[in-house]
PDB file of N, CA and C in Angstrom:
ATOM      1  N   UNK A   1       0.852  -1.179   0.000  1.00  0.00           N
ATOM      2  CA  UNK A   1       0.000   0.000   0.000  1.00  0.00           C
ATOM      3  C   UNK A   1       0.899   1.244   0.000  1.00  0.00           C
ATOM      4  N   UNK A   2       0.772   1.923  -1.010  1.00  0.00           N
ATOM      5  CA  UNK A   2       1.471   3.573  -0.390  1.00  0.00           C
ATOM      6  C   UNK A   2       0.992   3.988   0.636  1.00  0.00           C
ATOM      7  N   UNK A   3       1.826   4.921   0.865  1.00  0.00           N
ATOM      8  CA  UNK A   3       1.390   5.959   1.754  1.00  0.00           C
ATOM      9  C   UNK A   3       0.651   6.881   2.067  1.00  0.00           C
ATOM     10  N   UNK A   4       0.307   7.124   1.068  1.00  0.00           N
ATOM     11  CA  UNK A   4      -0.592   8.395   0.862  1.00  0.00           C
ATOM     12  C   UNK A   4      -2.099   7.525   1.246  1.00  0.00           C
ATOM     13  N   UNK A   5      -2.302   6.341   0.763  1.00  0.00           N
ATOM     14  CA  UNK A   5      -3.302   5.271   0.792  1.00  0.00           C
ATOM     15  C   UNK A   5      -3.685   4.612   2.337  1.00  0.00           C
ATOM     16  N   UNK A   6      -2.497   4.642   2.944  1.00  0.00           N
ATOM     17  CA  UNK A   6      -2.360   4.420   4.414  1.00  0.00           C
ATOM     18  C   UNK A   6      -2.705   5.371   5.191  1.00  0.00           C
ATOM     19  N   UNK A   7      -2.380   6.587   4.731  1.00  0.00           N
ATOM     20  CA  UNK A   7      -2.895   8.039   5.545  1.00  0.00           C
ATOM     21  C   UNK A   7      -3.995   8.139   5.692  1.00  0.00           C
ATOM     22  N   UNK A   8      -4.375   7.233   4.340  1.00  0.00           N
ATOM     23  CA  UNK A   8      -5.727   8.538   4.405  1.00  0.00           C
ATOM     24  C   UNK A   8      -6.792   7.444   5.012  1.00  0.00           C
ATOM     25  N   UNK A   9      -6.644   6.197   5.203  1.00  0.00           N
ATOM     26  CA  UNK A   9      -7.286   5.078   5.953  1.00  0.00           C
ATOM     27  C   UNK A   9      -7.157   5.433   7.288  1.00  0.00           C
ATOM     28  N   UNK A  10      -5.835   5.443   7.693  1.00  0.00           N
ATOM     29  CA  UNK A  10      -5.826   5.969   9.107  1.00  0.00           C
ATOM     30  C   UNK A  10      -6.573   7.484  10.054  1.00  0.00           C
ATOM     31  N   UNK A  11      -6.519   8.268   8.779  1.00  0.00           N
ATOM     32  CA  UNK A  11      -7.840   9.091   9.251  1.00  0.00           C
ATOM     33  C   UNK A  11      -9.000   8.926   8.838  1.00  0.00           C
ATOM     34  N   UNK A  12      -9.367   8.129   8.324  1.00  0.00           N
ATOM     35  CA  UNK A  12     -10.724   7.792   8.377  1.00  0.00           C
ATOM     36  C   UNK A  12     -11.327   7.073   9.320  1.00  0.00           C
ATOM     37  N   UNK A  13     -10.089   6.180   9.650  1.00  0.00           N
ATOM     38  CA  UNK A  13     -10.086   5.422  11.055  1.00  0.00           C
ATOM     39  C   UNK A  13     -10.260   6.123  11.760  1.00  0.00           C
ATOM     40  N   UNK A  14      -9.878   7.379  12.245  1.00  0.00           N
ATOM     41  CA  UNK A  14      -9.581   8.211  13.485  1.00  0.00           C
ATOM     42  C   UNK A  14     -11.350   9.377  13.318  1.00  0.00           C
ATOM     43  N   UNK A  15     -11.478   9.340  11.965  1.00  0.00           N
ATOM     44  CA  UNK A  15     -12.930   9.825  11.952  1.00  0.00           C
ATOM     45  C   UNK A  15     -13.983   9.056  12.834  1.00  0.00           C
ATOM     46  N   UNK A  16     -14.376   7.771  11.866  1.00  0.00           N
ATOM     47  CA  UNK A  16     -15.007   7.278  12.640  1.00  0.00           C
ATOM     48  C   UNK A  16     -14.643   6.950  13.943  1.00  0.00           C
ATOM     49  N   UNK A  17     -13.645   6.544  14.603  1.00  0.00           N
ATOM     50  CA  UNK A  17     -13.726   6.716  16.549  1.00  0.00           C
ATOM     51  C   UNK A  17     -14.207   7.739  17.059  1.00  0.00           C
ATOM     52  N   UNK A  18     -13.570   8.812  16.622  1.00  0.00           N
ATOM     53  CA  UNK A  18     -14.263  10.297  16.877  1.00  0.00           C
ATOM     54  C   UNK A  18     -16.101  10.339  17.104  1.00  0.00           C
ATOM     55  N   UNK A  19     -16.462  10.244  15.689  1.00  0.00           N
ATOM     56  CA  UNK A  19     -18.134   9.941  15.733  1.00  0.00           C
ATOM     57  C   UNK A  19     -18.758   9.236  16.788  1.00  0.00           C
ATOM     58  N   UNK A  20     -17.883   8.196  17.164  1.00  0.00           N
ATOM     59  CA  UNK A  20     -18.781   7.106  17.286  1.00  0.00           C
ATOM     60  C   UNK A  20     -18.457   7.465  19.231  1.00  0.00           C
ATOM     61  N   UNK A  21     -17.099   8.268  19.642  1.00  0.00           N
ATOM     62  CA  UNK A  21     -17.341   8.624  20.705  1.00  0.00           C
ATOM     63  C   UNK A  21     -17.929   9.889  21.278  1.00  0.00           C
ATOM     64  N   UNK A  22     -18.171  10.893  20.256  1.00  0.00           N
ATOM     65  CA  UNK A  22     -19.000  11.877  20.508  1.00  0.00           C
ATOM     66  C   UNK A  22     -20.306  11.271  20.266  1.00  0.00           C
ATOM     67  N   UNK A  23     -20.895  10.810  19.749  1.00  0.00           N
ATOM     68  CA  UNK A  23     -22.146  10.201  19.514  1.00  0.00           C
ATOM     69  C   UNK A  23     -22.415   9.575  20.899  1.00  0.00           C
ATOM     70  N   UNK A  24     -21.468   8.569  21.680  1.00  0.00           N
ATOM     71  CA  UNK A  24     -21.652   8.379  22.871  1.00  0.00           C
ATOM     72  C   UNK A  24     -22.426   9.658  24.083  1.00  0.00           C
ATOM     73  N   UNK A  25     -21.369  10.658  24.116  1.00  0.00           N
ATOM     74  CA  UNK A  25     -21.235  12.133  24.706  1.00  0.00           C
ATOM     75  C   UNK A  25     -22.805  12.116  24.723  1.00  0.00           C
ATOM     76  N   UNK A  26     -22.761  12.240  22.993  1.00  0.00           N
ATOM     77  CA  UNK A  26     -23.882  13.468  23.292  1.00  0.00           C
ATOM     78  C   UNK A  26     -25.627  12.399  23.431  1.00  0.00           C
ATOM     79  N   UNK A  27     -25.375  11.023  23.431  1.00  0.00           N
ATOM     80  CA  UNK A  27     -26.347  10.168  23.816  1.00  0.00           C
ATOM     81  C   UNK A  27     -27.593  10.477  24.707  1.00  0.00           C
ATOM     82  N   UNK A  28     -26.889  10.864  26.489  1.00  0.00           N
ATOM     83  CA  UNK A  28     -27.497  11.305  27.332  1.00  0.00           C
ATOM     84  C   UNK A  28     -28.757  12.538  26.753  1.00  0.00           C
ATOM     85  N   UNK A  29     -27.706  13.511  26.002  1.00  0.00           N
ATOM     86  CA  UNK A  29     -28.432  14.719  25.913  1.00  0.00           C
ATOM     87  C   UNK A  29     -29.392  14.456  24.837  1.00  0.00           C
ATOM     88  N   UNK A  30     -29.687  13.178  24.053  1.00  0.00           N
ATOM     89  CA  UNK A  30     -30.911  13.161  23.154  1.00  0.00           C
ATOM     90  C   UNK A  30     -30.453  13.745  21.981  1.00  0.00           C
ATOM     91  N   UNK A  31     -29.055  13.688  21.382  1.00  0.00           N
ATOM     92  CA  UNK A  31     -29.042  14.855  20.111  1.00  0.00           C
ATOM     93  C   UNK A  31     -27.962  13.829  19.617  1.00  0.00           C
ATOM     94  N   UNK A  32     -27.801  13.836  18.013  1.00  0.00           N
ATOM     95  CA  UNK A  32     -27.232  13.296  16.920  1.00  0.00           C
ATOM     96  C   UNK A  32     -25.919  14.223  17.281  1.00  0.00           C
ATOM     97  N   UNK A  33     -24.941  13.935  16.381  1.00  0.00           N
ATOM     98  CA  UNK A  33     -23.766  14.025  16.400  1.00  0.00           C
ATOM     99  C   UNK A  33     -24.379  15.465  15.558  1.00  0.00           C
ATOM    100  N   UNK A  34     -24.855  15.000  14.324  1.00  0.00           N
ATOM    101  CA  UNK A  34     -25.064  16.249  13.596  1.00  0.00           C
ATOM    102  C   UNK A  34     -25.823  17.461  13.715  1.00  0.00           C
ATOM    103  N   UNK A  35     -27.169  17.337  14.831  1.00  0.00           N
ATOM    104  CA  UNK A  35     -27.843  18.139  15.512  1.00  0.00           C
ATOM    105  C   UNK A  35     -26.905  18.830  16.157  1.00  0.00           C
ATOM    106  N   UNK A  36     -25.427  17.966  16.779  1.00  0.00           N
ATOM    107  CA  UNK A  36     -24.321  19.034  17.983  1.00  0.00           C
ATOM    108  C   UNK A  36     -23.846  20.186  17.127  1.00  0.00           C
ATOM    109  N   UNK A  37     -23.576  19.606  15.921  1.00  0.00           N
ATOM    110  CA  UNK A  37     -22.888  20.497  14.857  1.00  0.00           C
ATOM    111  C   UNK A  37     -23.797  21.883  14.658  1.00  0.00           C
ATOM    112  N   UNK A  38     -24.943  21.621  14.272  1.00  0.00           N
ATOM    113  CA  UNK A  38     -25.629  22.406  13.663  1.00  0.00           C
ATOM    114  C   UNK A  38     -25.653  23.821  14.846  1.00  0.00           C
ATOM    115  N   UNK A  39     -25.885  23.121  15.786  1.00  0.00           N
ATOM    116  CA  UNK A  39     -26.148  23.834  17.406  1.00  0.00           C
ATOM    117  C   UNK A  39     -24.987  24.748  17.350  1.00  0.00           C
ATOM    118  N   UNK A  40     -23.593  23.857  17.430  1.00  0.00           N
ATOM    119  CA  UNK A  40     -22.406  24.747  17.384  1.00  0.00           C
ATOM    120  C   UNK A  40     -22.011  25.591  16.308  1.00  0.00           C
ATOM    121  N   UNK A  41     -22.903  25.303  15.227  1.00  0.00           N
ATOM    122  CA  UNK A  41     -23.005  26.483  13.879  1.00  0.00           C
ATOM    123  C   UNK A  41     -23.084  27.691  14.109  1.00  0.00           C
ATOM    124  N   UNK A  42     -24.661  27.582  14.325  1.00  0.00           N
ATOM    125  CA  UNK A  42     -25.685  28.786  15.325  1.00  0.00           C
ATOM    126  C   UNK A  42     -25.229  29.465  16.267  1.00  0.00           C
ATOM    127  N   UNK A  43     -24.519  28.770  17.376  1.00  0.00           N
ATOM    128  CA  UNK A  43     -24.021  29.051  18.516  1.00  0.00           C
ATOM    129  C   UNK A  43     -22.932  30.229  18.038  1.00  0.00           C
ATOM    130  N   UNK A  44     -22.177  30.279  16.905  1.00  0.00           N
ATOM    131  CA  UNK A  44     -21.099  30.940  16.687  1.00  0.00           C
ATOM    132  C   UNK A  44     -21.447  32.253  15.552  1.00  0.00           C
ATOM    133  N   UNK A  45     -21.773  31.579  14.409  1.00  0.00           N
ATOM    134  CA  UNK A  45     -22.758  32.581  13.481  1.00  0.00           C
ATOM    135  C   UNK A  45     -24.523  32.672  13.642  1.00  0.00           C
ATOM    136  N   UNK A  46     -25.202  32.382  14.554  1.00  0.00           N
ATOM    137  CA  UNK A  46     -26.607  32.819  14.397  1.00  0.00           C
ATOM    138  C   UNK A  46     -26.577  34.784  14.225  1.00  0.00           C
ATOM    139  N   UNK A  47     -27.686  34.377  13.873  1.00  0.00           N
ATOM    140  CA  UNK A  47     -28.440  34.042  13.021  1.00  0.00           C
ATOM    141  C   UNK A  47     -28.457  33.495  10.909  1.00  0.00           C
ATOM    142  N   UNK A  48     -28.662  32.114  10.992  1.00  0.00           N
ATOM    143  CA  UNK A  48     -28.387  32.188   9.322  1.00  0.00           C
ATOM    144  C   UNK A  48     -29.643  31.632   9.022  1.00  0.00           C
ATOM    145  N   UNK A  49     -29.175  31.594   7.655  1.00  0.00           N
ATOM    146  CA  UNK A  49     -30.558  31.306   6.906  1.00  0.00           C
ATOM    147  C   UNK A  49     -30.019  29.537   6.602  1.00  0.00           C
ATOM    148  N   UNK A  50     -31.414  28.874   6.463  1.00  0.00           N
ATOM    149  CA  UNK A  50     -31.003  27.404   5.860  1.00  0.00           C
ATOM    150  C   UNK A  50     -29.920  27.515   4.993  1.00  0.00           C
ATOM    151  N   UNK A  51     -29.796  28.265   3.740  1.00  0.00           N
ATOM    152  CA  UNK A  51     -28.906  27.444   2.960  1.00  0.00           C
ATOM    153  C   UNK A  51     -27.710  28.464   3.677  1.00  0.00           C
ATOM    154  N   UNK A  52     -27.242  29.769   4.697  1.00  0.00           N
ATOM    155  CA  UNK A  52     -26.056  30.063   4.936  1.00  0.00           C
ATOM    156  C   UNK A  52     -25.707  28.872   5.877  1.00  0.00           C
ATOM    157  N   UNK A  53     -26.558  28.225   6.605  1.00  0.00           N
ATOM    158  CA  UNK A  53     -25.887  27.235   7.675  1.00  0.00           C
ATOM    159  C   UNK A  53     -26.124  25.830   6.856  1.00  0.00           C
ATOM    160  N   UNK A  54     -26.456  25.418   5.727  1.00  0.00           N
ATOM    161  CA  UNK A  54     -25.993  24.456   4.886  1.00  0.00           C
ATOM    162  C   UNK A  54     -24.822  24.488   4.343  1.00  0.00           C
ATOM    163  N   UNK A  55     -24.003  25.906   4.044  1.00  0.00           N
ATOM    164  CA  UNK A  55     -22.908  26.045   3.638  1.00  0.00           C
ATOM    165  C   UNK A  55     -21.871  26.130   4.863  1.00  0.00           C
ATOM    166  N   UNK A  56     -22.150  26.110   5.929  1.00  0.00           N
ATOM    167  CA  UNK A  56     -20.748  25.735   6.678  1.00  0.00           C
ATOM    168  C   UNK A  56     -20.828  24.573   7.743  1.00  0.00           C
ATOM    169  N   UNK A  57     -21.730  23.488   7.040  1.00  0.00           N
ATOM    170  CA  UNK A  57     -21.866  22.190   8.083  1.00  0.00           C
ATOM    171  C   UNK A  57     -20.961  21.196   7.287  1.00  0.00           C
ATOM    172  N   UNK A  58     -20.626  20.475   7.873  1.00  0.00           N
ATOM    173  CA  UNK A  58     -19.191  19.274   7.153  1.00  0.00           C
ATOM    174  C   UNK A  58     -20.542  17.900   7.555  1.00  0.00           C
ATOM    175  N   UNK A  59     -21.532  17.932   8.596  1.00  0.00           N
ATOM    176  CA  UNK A  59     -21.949  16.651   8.336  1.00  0.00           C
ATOM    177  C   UNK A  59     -22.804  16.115   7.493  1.00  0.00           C
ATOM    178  N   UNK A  60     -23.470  17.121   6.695  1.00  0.00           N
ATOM    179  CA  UNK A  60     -24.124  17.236   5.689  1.00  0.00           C
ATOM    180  C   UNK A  60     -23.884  17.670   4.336  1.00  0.00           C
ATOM    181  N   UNK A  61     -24.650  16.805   3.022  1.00  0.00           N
ATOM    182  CA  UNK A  61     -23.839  17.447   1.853  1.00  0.00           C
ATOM    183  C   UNK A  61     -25.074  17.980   1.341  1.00  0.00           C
ATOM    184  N   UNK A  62     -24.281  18.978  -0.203  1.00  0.00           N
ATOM    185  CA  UNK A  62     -25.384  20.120  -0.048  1.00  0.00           C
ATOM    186  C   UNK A  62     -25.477  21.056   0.881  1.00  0.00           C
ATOM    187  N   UNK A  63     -26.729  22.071   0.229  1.00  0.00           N
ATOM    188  CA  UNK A  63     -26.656  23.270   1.588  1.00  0.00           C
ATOM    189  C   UNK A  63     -28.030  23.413   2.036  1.00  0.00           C
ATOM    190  N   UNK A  64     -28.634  22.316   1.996  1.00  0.00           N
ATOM    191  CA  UNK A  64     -30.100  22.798   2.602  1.00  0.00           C
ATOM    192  C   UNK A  64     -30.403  21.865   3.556  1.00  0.00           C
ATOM    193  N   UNK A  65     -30.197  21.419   4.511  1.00  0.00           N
ATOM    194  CA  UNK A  65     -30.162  20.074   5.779  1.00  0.00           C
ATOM    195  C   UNK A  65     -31.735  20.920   6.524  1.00  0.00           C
ATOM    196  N   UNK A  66     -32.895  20.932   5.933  1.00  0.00           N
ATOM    197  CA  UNK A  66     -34.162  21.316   5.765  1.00  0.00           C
ATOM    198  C   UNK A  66     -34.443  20.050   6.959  1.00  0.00           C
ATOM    199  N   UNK A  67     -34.511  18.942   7.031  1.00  0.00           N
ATOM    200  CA  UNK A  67     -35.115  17.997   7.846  1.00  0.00           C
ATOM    201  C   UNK A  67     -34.149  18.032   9.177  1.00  0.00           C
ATOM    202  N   UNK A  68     -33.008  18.347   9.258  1.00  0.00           N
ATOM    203  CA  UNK A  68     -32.471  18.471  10.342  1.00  0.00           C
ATOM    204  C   UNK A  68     -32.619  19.282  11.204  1.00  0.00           C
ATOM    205  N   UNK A  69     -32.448  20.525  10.337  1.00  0.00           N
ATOM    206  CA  UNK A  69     -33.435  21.928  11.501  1.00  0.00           C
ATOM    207  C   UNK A  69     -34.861  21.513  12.218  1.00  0.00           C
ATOM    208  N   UNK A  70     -35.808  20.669  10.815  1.00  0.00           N
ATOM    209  CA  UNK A  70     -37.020  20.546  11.388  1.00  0.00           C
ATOM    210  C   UNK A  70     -37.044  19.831  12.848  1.00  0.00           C
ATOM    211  N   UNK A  71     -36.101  18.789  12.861  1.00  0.00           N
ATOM    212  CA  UNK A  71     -35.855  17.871  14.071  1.00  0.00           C
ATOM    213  C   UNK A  71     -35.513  18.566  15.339  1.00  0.00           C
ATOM    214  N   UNK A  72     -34.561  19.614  15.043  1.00  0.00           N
ATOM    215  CA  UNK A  72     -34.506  20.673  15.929  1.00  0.00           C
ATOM    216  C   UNK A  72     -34.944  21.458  16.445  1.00  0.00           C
ATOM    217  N   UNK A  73     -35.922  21.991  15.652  1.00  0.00           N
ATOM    218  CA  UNK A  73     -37.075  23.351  15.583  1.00  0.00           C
ATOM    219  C   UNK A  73     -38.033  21.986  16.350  1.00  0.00           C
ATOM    220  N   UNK A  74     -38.814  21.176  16.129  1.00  0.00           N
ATOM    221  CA  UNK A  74     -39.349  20.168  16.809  1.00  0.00           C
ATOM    222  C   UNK A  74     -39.044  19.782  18.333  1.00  0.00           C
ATOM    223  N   UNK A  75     -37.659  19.462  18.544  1.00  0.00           N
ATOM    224  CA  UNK A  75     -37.353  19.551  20.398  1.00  0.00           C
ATOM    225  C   UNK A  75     -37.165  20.661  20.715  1.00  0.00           C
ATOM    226  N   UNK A  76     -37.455  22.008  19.926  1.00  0.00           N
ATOM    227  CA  UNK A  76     -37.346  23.090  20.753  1.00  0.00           C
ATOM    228  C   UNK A  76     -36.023  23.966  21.047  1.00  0.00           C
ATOM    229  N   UNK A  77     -34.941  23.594  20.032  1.00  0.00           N
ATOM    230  CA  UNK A  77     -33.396  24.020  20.362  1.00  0.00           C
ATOM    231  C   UNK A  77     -33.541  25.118  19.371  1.00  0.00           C
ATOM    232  N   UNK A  78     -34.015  24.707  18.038  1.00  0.00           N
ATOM    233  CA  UNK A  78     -33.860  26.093  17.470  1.00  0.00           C
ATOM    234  C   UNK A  78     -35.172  26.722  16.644  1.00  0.00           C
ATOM    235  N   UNK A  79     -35.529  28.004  16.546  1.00  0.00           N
ATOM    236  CA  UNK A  79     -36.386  28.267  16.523  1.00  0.00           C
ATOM    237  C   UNK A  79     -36.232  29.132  14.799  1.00  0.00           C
ATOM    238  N   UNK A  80     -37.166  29.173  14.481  1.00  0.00           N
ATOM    239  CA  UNK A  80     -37.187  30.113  13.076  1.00  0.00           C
ATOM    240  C   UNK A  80     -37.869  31.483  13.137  1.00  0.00           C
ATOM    241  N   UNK A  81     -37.618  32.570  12.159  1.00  0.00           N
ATOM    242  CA  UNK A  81     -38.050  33.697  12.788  1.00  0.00           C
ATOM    243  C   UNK A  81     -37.714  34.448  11.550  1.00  0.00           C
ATOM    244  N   UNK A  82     -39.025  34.992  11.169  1.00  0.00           N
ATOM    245  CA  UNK A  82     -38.432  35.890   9.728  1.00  0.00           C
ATOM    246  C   UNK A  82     -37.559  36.758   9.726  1.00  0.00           C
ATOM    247  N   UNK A  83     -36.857  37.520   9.384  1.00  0.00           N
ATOM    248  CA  UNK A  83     -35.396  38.124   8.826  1.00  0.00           C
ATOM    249  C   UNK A  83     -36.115  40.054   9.082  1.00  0.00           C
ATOM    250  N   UNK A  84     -35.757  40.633   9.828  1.00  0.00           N
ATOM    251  CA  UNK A  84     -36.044  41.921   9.839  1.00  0.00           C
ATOM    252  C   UNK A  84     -35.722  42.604   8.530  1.00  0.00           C
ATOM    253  N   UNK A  85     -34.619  41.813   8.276  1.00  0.00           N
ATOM    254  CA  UNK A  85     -34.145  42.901   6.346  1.00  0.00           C
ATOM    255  C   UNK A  85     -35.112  42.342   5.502  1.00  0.00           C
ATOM    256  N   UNK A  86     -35.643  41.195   5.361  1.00  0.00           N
ATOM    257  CA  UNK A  86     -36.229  40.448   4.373  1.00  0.00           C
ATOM    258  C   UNK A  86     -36.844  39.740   4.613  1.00  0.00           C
ATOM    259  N   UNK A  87     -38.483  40.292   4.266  1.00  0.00           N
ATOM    260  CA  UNK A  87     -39.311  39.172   4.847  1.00  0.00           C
ATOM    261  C   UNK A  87     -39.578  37.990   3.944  1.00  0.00           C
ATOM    262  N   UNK A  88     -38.782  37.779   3.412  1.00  0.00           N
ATOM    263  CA  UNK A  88     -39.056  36.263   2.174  1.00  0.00           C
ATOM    264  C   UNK A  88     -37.700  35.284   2.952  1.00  0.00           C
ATOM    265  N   UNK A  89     -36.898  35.865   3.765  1.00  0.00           N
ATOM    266  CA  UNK A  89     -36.097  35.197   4.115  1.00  0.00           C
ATOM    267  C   UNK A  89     -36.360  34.332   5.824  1.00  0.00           C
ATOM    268  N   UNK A  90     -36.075  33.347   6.208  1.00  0.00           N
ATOM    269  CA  UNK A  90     -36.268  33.019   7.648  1.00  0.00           C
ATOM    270  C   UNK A  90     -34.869  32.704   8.161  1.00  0.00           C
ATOM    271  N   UNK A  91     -34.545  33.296   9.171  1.00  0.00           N
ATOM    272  CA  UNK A  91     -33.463  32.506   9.931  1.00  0.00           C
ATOM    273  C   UNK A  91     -33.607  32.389  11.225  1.00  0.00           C
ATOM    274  N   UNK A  92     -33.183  31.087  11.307  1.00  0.00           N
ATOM    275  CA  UNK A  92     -32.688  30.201  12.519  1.00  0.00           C
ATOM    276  C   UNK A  92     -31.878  30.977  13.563  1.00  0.00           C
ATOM    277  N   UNK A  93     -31.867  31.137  14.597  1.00  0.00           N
ATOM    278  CA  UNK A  93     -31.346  30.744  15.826  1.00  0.00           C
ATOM    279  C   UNK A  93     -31.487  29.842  17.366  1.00  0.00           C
ATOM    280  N   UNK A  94     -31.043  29.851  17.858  1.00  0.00           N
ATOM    281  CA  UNK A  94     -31.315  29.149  19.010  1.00  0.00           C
ATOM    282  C   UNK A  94     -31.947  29.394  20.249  1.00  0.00           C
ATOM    283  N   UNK A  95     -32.742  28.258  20.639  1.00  0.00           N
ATOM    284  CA  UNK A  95     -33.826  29.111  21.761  1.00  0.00           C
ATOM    285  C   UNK A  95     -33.109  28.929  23.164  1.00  0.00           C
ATOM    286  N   UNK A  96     -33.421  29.467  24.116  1.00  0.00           N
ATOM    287  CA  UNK A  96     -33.040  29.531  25.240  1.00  0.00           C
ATOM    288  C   UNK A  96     -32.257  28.305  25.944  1.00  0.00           C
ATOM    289  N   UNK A  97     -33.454  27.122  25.500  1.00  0.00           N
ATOM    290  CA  UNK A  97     -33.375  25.626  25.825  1.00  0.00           C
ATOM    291  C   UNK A  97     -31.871  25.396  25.232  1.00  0.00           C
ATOM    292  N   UNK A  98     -31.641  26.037  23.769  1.00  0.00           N
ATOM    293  CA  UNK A  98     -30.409  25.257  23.311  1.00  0.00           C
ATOM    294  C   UNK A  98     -29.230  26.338  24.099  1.00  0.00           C
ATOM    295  N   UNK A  99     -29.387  26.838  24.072  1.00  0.00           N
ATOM    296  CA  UNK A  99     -28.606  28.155  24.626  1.00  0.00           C
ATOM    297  C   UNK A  99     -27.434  27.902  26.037  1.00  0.00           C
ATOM    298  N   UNK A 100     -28.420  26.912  26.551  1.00  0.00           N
ATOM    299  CA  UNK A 100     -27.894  26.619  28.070  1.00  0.00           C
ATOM    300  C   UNK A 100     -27.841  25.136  27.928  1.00  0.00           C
ATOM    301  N   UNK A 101     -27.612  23.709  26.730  1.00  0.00           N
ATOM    302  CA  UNK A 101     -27.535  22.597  26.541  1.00  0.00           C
ATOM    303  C   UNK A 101     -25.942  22.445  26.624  1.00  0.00           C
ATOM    304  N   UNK A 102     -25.542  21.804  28.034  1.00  0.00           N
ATOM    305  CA  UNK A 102     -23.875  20.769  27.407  1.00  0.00           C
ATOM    306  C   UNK A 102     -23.407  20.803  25.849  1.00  0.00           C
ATOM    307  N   UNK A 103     -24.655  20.533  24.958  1.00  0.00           N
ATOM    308  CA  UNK A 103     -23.698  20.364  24.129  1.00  0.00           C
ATOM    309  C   UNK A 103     -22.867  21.355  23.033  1.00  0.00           C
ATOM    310  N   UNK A 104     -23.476  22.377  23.961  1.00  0.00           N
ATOM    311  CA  UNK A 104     -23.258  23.839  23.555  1.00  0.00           C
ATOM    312  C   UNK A 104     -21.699  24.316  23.333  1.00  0.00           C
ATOM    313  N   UNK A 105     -21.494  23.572  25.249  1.00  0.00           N
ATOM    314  CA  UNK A 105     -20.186  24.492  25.230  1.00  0.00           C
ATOM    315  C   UNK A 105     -19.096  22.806  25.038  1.00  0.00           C
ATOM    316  N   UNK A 106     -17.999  23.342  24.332  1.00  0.00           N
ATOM    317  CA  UNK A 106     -16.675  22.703  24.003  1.00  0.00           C
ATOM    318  C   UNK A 106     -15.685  22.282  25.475  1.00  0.00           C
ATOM    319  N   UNK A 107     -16.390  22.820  26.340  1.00  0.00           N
ATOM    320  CA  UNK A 107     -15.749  22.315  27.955  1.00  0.00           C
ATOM    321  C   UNK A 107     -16.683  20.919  27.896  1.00  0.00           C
ATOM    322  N   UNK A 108     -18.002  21.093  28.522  1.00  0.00           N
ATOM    323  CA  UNK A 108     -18.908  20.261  28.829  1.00  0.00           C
ATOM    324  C   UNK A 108     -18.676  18.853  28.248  1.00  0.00           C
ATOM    325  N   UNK A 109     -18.618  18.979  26.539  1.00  0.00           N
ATOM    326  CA  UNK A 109     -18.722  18.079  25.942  1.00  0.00           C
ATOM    327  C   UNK A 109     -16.789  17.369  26.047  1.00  0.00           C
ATOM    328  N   UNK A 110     -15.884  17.946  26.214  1.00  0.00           N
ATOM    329  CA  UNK A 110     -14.869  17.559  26.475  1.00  0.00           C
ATOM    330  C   UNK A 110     -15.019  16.784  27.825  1.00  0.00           C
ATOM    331  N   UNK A 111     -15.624  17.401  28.729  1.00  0.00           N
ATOM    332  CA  UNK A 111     -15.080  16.302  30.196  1.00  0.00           C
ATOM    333  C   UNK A 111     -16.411  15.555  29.872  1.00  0.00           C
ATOM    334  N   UNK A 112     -17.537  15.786  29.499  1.00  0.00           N
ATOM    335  CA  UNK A 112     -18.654  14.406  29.409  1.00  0.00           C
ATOM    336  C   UNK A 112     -17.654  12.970  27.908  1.00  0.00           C
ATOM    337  N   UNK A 113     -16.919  13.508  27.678  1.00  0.00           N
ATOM    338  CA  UNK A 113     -16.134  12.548  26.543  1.00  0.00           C
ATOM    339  C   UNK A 113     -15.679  11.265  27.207  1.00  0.00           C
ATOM    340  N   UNK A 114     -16.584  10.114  27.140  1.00  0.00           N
ATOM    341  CA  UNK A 114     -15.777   8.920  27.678  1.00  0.00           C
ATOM    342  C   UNK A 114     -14.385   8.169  27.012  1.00  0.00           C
ATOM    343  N   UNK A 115     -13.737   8.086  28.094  1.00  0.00           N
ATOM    344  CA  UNK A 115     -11.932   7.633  27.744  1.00  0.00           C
ATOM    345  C   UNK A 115     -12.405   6.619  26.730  1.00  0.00           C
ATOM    346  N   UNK A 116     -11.106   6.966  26.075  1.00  0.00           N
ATOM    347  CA  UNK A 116     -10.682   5.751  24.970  1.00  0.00           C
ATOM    348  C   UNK A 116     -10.299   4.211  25.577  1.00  0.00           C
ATOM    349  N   UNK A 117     -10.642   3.344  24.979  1.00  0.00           N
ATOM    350  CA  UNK A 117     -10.559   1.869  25.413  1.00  0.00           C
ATOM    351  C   UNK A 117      -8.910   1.518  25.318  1.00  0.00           C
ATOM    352  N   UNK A 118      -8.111   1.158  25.759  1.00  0.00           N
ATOM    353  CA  UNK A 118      -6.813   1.096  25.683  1.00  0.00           C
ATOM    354  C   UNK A 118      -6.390  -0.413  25.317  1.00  0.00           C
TER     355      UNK A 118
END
């Protein structure tokens, strides 16, 4: 195998552990790996519109993750709200509930991170 072929297995390897131990994390709190993302989107640029926060999510392809918000907007984390500049436009931010969720902050979800199996 080259190398370049080995690299790039080995981070894919290191992807999926990643997933599959944040997915653990965020278990308790009822939310997908990709719901954390979206949260931590918002959390940093809210307010966007579907397709501005389709364009800077990595767990989704494409820019319109339309059923994922809904899932969200549904438990209540993020809410929709027409656009003061433009009323043809809606954007997303986050409601109170998500505001104050573990999986918010990058501490929380670091010490809720269960150790690696050795």
């Amino acid at each position: 195998m080259r190398p370049v072929e080995e690299f790039r297995y080995l981070v894919l390897a290191a992807q999926r552990e990643g997933n599959r131990l944040l997915g653990q994390a965020l278990k308790p709190l009822g939310i997908t790996t990709s719901q954390a993302e979206v949260i931590r989107v918002l959390q940093d640029r809210q307010p966007l519109t579907l397709n501005g926060l389709g364009d800077l999510l990595v767990c989704e392809t494409g820019n319109s993750p339309s059923r994922l918000v809904e899932r969200l907007v549904t438990a209540g984390l993020v809410h929709r709200e027409t656009s003061p500049h433009d009323r043809r436009h809606i954007e997303l931010i986050l409601t109170p509930r998500a505001s104050s969720s573990p999986a918010r902050s990058p501490r929380s979800k670091k010490a809720s991170m269960p150790s690696s199996p050795r």
